[in-house]
PDB file of N, CA and C in Angstrom:
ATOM      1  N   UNK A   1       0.827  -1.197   0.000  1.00  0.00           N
ATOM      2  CA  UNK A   1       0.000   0.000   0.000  1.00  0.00           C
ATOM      3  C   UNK A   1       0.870   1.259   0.000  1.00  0.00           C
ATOM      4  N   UNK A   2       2.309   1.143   0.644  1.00  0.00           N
ATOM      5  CA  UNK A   2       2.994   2.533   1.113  1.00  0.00           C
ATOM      6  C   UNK A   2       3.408   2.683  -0.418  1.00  0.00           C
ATOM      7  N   UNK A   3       3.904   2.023  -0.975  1.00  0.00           N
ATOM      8  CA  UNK A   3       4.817   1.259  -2.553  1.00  0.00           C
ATOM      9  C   UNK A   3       3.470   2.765  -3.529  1.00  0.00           C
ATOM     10  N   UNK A   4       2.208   2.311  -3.364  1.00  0.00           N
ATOM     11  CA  UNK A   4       1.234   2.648  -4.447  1.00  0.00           C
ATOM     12  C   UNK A   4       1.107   3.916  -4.104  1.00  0.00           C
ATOM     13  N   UNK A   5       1.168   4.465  -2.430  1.00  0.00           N
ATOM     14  CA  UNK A   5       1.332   6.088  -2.655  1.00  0.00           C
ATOM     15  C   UNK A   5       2.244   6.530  -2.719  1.00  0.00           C
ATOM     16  N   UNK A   6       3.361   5.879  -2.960  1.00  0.00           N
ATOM     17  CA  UNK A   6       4.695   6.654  -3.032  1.00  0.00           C
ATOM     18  C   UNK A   6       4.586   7.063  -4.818  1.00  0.00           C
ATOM     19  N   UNK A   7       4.275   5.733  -5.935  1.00  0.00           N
ATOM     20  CA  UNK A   7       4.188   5.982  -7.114  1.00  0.00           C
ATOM     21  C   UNK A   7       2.981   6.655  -7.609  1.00  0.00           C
ATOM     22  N   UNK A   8       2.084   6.829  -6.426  1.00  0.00           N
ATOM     23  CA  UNK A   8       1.042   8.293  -7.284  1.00  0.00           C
ATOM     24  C   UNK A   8       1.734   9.675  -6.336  1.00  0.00           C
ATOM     25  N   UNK A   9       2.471   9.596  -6.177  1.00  0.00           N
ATOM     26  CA  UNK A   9       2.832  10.839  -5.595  1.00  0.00           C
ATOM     27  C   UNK A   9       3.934  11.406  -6.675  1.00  0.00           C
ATOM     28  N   UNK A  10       4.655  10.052  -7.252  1.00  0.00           N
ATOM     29  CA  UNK A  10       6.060  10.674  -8.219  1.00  0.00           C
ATOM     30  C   UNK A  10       5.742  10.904  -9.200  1.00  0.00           C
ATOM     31  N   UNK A  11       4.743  10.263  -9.852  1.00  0.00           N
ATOM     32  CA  UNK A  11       3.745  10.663 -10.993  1.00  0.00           C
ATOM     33  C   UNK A  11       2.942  11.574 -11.054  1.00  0.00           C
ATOM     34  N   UNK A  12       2.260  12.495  -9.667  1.00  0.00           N
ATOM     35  CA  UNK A  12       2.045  13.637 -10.353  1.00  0.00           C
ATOM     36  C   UNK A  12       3.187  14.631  -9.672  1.00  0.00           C
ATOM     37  N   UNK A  13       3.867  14.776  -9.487  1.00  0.00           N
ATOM     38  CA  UNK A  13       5.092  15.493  -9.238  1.00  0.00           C
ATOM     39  C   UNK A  13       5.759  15.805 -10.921  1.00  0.00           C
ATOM     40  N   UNK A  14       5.745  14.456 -11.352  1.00  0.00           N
ATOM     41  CA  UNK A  14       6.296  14.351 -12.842  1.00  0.00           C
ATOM     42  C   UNK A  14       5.486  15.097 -13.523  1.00  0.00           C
ATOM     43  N   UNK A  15       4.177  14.831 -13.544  1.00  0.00           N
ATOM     44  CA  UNK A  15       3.327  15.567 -14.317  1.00  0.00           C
ATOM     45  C   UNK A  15       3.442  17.033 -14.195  1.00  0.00           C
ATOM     46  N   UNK A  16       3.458  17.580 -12.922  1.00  0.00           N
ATOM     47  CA  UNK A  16       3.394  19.033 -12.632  1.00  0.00           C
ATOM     48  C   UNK A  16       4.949  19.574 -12.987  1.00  0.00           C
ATOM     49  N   UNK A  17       5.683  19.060 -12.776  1.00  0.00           N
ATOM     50  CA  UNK A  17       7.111  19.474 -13.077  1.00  0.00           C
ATOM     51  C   UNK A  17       7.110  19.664 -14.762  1.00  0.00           C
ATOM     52  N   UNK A  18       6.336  18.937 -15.837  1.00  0.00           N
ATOM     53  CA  UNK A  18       7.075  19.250 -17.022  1.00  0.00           C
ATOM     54  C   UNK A  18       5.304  20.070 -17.496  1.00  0.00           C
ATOM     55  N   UNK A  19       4.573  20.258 -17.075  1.00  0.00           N
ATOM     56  CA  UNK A  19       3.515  21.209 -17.342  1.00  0.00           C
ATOM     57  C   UNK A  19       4.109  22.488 -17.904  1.00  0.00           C
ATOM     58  N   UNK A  20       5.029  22.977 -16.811  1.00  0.00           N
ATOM     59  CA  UNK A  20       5.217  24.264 -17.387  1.00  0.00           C
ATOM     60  C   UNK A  20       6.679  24.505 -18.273  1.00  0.00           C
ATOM     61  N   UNK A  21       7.034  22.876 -18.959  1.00  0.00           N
ATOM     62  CA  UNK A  21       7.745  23.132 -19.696  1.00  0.00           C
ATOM     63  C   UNK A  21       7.342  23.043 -20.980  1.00  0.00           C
ATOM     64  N   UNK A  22       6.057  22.875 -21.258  1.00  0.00           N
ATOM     65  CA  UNK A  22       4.969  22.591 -21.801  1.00  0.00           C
ATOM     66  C   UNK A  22       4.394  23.769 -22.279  1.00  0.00           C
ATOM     67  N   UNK A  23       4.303  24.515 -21.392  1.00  0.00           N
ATOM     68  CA  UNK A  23       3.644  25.743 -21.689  1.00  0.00           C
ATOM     69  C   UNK A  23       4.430  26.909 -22.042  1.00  0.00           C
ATOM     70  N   UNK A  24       5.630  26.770 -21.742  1.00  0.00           N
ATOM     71  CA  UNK A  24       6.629  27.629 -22.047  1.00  0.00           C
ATOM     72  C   UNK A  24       7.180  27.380 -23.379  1.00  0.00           C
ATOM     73  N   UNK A  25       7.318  26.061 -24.232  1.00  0.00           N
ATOM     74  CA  UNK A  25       7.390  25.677 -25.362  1.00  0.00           C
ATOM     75  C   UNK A  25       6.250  26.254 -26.549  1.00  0.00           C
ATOM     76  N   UNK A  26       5.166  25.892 -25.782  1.00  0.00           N
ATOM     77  CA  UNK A  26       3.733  26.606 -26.734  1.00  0.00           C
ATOM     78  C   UNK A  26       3.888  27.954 -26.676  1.00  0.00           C
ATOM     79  N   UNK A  27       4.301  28.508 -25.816  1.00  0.00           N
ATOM     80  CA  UNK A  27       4.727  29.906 -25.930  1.00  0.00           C
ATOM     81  C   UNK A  27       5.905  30.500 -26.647  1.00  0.00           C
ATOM     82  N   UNK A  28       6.528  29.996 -26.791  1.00  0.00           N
ATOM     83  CA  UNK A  28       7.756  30.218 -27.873  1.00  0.00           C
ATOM     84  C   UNK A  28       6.940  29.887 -29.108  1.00  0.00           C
ATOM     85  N   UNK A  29       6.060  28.788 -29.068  1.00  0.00           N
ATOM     86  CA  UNK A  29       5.820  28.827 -30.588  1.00  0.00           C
ATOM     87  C   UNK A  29       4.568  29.908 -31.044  1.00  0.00           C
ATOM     88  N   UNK A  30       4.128  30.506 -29.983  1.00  0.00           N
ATOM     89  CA  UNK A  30       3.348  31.685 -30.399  1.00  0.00           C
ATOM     90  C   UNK A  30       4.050  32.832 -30.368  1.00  0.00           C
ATOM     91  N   UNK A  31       5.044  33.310 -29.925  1.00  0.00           N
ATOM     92  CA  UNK A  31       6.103  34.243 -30.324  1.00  0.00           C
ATOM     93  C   UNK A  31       6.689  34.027 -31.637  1.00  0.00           C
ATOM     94  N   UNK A  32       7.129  33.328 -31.953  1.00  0.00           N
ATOM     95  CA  UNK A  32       7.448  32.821 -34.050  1.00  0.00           C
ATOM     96  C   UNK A  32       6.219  32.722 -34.363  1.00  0.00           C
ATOM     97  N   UNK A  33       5.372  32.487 -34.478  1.00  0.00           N
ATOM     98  CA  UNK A  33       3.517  32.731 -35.518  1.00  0.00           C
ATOM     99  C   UNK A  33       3.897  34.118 -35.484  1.00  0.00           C
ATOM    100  N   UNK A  34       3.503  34.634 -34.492  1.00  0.00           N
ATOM    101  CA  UNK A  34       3.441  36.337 -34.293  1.00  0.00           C
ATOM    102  C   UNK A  34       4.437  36.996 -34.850  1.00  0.00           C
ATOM    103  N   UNK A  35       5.737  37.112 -34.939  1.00  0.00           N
ATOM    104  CA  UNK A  35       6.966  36.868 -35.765  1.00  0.00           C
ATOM    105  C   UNK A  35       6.681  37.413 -37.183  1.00  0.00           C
ATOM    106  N   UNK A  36       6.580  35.757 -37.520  1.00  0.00           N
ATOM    107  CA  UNK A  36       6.341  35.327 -38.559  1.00  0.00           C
ATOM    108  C   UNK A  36       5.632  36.083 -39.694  1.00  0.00           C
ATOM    109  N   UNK A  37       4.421  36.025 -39.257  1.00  0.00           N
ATOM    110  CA  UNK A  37       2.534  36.849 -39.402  1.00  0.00           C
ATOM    111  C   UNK A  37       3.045  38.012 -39.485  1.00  0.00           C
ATOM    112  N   UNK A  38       4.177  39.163 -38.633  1.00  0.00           N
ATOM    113  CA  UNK A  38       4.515  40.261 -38.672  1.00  0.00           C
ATOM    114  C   UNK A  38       5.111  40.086 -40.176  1.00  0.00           C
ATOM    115  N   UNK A  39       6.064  39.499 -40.184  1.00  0.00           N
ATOM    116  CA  UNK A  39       7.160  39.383 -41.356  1.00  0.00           C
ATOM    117  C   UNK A  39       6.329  39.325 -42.633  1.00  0.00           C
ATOM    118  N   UNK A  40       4.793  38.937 -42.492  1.00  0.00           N
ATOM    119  CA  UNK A  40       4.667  38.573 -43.851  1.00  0.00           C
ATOM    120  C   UNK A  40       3.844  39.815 -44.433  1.00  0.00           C
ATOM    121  N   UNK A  41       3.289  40.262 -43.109  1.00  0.00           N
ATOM    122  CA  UNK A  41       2.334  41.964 -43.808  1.00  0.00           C
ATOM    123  C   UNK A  41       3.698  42.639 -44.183  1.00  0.00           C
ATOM    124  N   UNK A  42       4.948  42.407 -43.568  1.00  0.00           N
ATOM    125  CA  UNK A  42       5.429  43.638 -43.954  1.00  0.00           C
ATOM    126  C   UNK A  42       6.334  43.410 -45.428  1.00  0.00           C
ATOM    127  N   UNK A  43       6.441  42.232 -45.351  1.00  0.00           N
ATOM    128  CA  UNK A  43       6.880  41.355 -46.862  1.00  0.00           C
ATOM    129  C   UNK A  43       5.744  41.404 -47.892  1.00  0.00           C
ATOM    130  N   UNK A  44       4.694  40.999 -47.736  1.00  0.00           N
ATOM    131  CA  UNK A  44       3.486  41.514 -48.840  1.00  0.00           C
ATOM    132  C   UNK A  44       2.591  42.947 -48.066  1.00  0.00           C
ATOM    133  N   UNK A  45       2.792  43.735 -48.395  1.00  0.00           N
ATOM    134  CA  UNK A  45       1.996  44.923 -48.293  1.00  0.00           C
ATOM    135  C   UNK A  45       1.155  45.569 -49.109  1.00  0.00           C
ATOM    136  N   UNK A  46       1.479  45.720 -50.317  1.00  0.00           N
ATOM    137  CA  UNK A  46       1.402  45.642 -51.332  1.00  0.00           C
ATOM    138  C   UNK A  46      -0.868  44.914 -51.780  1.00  0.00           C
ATOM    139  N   UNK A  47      -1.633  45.436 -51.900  1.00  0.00           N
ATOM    140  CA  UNK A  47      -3.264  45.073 -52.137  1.00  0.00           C
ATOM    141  C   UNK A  47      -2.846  44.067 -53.392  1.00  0.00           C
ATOM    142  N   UNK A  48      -1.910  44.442 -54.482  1.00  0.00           N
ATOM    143  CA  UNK A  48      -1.726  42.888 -55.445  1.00  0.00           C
ATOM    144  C   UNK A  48      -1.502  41.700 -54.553  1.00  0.00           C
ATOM    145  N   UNK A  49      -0.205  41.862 -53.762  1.00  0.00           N
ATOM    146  CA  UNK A  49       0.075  40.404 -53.388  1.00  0.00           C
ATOM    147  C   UNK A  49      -0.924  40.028 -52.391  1.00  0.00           C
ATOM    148  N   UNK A  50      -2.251  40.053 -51.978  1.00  0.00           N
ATOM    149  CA  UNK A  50      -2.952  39.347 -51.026  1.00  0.00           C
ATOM    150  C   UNK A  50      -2.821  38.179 -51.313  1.00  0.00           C
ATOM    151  N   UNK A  51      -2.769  37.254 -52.226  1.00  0.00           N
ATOM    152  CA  UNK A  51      -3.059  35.741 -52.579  1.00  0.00           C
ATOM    153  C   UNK A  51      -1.497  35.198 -51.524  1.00  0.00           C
ATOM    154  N   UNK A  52      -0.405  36.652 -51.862  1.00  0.00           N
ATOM    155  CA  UNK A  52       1.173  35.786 -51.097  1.00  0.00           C
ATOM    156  C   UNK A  52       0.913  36.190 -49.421  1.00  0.00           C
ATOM    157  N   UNK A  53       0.348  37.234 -49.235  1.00  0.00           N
ATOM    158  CA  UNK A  53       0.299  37.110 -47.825  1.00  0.00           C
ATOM    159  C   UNK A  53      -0.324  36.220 -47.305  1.00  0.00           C
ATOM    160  N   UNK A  54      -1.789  35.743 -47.943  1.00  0.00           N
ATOM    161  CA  UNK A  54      -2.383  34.392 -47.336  1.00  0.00           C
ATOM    162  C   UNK A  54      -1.891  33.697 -46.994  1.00  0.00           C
ATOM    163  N   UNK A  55      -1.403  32.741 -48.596  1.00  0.00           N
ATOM    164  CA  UNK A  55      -0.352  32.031 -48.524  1.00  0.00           C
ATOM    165  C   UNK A  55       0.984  31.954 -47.516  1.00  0.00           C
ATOM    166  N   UNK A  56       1.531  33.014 -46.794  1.00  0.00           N
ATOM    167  CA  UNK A  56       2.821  33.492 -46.574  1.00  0.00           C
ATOM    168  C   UNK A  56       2.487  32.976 -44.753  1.00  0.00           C
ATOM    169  N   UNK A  57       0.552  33.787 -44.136  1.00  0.00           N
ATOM    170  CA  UNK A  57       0.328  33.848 -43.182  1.00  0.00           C
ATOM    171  C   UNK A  57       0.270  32.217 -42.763  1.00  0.00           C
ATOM    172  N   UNK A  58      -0.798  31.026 -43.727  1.00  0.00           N
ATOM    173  CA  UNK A  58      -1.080  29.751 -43.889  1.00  0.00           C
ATOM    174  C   UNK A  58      -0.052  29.194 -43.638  1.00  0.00           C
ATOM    175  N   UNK A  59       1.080  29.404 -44.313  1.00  0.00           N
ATOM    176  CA  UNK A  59       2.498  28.546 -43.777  1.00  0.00           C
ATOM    177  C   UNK A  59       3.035  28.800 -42.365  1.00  0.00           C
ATOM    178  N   UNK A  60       2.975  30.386 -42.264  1.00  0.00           N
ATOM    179  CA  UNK A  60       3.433  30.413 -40.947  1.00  0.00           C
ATOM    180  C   UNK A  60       2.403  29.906 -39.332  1.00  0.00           C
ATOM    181  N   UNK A  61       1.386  29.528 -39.826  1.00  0.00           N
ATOM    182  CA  UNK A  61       0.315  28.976 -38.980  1.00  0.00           C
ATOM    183  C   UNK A  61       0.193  27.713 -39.305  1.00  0.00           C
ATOM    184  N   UNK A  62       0.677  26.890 -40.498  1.00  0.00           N
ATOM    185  CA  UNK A  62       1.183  25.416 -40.447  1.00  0.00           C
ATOM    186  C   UNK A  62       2.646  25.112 -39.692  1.00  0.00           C
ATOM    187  N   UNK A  63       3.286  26.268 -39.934  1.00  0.00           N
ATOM    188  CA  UNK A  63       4.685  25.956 -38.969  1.00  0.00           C
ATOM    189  C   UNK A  63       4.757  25.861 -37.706  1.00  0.00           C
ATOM    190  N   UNK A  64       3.370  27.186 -37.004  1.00  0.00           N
ATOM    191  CA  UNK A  64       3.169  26.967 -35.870  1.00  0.00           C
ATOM    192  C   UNK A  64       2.298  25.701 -34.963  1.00  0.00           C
ATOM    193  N   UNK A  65       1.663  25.346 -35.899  1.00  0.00           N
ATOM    194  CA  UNK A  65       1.090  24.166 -35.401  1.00  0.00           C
ATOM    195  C   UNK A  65       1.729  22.628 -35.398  1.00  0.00           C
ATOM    196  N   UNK A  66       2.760  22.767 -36.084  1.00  0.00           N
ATOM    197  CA  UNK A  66       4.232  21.796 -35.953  1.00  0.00           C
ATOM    198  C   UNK A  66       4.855  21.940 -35.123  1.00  0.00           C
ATOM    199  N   UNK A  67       4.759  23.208 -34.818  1.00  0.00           N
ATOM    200  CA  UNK A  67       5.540  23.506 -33.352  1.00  0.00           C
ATOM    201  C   UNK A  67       4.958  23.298 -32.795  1.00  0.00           C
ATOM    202  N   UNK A  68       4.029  23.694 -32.247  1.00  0.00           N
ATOM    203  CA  UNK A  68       3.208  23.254 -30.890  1.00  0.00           C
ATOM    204  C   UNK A  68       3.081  21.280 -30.843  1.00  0.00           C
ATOM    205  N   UNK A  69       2.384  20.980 -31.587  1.00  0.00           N
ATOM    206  CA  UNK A  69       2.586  19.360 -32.126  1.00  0.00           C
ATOM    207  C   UNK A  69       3.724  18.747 -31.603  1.00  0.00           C
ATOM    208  N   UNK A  70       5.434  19.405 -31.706  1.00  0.00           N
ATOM    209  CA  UNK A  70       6.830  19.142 -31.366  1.00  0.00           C
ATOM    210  C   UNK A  70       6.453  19.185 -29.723  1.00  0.00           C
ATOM    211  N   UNK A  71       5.977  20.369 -29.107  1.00  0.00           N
ATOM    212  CA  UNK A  71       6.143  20.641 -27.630  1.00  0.00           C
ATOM    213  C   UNK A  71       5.209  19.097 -26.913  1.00  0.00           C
ATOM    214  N   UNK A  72       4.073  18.685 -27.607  1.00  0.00           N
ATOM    215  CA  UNK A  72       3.521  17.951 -27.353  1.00  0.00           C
ATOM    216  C   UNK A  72       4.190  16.522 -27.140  1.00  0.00           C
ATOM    217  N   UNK A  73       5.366  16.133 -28.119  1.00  0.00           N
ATOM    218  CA  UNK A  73       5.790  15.078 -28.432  1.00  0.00           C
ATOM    219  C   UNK A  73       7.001  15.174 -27.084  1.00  0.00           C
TER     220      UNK A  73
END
């Protein structure tokens, strides 16, 4: 019995210990979106290129969701 609360005690210790490495990762990857998203209004500005800023914003919000996906893994 002592054995089974010792291993739910290290397990959520474990859990709470990498939470906020977790969250600090997802946060880096919303600092590069934001970045990114900056870089691309100021790279297409321009009312022709809307089709490249889409495009430009879409990648950088597929990159970010690879990232976050990575923090997960």
């Amino acid at each position: 019995m002592n054995k089974v609360k010792i291993g739910s005690c290290l397990l959520l210790c474990t859990l709470f210990l990498a939470q906020p490495s977790y969250a600090g990762c997802k946060s880096d990857c919303l600092d590069e979106y934001q970045s990114a998203k900056e870089d691309c209004i100021n790279l297409h500005d321009d009312p022709d290129e809307a089709d490249d800023l889409r495009m430009c914003i879409d990648d950088a919000k597929a990159a970010y969701n690879e990232c976050v996906e990575d923090c997960e893994n």
